[in-house]
Protein backbone atom coordinates (compact mmCIF):
# COMPACT_ATOMS: atom_id res chain seq x y z
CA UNK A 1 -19.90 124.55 50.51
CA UNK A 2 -17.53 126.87 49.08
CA UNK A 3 -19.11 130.10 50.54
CA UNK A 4 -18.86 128.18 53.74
CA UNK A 5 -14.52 127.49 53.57
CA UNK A 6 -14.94 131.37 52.73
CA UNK A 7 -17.18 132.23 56.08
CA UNK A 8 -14.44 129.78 58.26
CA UNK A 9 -11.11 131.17 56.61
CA UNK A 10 -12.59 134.95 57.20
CA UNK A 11 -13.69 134.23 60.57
CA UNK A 12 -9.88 132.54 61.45
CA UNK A 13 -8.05 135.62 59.68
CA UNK A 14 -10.45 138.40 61.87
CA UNK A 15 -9.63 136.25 64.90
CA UNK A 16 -5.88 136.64 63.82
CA UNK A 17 -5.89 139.80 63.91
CA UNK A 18 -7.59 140.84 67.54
CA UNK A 19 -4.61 141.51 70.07
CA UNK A 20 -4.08 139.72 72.71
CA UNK A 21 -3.57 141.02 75.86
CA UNK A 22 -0.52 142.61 77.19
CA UNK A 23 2.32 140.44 79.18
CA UNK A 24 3.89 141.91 82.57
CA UNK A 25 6.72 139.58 83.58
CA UNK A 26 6.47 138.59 87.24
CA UNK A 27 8.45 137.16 89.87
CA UNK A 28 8.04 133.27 89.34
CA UNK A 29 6.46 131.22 85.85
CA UNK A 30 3.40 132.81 84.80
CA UNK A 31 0.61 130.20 83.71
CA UNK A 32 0.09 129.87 79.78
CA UNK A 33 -2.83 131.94 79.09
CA UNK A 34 -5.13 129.32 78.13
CA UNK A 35 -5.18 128.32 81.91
CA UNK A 36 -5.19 131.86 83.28
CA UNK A 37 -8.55 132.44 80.50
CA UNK A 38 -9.86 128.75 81.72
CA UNK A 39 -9.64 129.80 85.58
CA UNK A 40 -10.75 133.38 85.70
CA UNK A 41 -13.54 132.91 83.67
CA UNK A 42 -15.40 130.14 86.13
CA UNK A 43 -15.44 129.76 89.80
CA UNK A 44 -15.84 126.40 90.04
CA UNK A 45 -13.62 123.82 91.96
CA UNK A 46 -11.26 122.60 89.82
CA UNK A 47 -8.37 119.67 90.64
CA UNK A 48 -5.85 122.39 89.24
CA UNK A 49 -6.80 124.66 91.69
CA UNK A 50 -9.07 128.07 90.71
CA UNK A 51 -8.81 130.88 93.05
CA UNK A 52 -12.09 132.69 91.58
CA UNK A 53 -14.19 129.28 93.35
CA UNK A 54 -16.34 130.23 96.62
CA UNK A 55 -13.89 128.27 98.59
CA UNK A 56 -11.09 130.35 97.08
CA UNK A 57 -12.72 133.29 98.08
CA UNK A 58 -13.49 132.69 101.76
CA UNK A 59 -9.99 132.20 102.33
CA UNK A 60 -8.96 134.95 100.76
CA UNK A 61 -7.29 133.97 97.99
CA UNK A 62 -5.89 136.76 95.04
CA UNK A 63 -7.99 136.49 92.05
CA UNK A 64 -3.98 136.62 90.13
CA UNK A 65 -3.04 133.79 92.20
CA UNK A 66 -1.77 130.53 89.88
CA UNK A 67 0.32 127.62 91.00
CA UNK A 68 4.28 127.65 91.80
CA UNK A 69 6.28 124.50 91.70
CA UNK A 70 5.48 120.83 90.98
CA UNK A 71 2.24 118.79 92.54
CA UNK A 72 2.87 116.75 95.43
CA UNK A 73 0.09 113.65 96.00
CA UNK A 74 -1.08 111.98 99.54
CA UNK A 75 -1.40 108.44 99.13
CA UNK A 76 -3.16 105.87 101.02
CA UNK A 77 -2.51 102.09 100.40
CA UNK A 78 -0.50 102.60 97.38
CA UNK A 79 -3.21 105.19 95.50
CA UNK A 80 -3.48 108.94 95.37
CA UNK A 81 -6.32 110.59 97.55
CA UNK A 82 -5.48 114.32 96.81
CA UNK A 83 -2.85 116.57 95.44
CA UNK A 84 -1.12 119.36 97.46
CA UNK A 85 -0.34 122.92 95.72
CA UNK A 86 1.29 125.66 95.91
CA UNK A 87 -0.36 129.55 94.78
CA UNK A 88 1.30 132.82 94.65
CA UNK A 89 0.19 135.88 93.50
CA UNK A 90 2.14 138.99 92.96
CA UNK A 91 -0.92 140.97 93.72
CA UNK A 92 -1.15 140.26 97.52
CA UNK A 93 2.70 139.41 97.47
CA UNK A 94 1.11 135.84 99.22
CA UNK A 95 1.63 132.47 98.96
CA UNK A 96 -1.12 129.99 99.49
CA UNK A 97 -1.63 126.07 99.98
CA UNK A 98 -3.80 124.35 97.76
CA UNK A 99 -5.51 120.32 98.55
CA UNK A 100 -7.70 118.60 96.09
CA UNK A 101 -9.22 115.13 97.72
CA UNK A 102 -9.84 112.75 94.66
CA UNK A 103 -13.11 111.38 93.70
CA UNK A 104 -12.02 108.00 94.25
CA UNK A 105 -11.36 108.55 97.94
CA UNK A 106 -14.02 110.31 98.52
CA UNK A 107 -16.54 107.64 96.99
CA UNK A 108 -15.61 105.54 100.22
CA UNK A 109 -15.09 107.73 102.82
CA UNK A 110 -17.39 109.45 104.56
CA UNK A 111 -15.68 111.91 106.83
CA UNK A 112 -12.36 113.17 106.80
CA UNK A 113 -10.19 115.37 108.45
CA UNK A 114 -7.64 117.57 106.39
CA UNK A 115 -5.24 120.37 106.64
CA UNK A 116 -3.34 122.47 104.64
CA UNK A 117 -0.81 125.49 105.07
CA UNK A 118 2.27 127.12 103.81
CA UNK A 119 5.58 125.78 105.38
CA UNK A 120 8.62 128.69 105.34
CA UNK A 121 11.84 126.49 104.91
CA UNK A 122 13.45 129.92 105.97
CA UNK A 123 11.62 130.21 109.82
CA UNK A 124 10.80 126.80 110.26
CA UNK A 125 6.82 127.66 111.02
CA UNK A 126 3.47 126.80 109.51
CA UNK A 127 1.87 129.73 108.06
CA UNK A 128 -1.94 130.50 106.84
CA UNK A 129 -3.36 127.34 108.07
CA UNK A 130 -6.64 126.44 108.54
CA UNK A 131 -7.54 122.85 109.26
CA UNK A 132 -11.65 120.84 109.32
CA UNK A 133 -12.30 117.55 111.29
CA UNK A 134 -15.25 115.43 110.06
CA UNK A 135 -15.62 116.83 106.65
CA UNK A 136 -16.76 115.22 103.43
CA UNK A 137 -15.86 118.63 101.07
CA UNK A 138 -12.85 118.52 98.05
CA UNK A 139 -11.21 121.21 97.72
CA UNK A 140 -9.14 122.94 100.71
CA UNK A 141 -7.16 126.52 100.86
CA UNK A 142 -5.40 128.11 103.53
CA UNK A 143 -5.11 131.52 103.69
CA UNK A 144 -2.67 133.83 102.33
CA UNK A 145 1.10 133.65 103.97
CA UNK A 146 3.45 136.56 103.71
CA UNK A 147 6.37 134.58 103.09
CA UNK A 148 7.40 135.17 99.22
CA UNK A 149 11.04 136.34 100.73
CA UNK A 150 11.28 132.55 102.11
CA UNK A 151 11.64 129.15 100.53
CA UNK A 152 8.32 127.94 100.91
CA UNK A 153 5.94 124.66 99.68
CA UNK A 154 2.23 123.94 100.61
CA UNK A 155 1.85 121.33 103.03
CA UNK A 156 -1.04 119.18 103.36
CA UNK A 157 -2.74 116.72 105.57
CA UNK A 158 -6.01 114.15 104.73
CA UNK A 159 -6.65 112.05 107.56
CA UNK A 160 -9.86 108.99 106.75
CA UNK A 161 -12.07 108.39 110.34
CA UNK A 162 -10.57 105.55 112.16
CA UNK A 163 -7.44 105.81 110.33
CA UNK A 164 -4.68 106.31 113.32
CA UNK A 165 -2.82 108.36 111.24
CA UNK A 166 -3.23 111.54 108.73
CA UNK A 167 -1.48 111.19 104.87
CA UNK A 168 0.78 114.08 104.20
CA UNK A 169 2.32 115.77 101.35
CA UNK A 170 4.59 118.65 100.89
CA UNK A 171 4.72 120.23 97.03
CA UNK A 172 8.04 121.48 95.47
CA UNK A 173 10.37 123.75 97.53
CA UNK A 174 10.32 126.86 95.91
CA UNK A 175 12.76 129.86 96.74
C-alpha cells in the first residue's frame, strides 16, 4: 500500500511538471482547454457543438472553430427541442451557425424540417445557410459566413411535419 501512495504521488508530480501548451490570445473568449482537448480529440456529434464531427466537416467548418455568445433554445409546447449556436474561428476569420435537435423531440417525430444560418445585424441578410426538409438527423451547421466585422448571432429554424409553423431561435448578438 505504501509503495502504491509512492507510484500515485510520483506519477501526479511528473504530470506537474509536463508543459502545457502555449496560449495565443484571440479576438473573442477562447474555450477553457479542457473543452478545446474534449472536442479536437473526437469527431463525434456533440450537443455543445464539435467542429472535427463528419457533419462539421461537410460544411466546412474550421477545425479552431468554438462557440461565441450564449445558447439560444427552440421550444415547442413549453419544452426545448434544440439549441442554436454560434462558432467562430480566427483561422478562416468565419462565423458559423450551430443547431442541436434534442433527443426528446426527436423520440416523437419522425421528420423534420430545419434551418440554420448566420444573421449580420450590420447588413440585415442571412448568410451561410443551408436548410433540409423531411429529415430525421441532430445536428445541423451552416457554412462559414465572412461576417466577423458585423454583429452577428446564429439563427435557427426546426419545423415538426404537419406543424403549420417552424420554431425559431436566434443565439446572443455578438459584435
Amino acid at each position: 500500500m505504501r509503495y502504491t501512495k509512492r507510484a500515485v504521488v510520483a506519477t501526479a508530480c511528473a504530470f506537474a511538471l509536463i508543459p502545457a501548451g502555449a496560449a495565443v490570445a484571440g479576438d473573442g473568449p477562447a474555450p477553457a482547454p479542457s473543452k478545446s482537448a474534449k472536442t479536437s480529440k473526437s469527431t463525434a456529434p456533440t450537443e455543445a457543438g464539435n467542429p472535427a464531427s463528419a457533419k462539421a466537416r461537410v460544411a466546412g467548418v474550421c477545425a479552431d472553430a468554438y462557440q461565441v455568445g450564449k445558447t439560444a433554445y427552440i421550444d415547442r409546447a413549453g419544452a426545448h427541442i434544440a439549441s442554436v449556436k454560434q462558432f467562430y474561428s480566427k483561422t478562416c476569420n468565419e462565423n458559423y451557425g450551430y443547431l442541436w435537435v434534442w433527443d426528446s423531440f426527436r423520440k416523437t417525430s419522425k421528420d423534420y424540417d430545419v434551418s440554420v444560418a448566420v444573421y449580420s445585424y450590420s447588413q440585415e441578410d442571412f448568410f451561410g445557410g443551408r436548410a433540409w426538409t423531411d429529415h430525421n438527423g441532430q445536428e445541423f451547421w451552416s457554412e462559414g459566413a465572412a461576417t466577423v466585422k458585423d454583429c452577428t448571432a446564429a439563427v435557427g429554424s426546426l419545423r415538426r411535419a404537419g406543424d403549420p409553423l417552424a420554431g425559431q431561435a436566434a443565439s446572443q448578438k455578438m459584435c
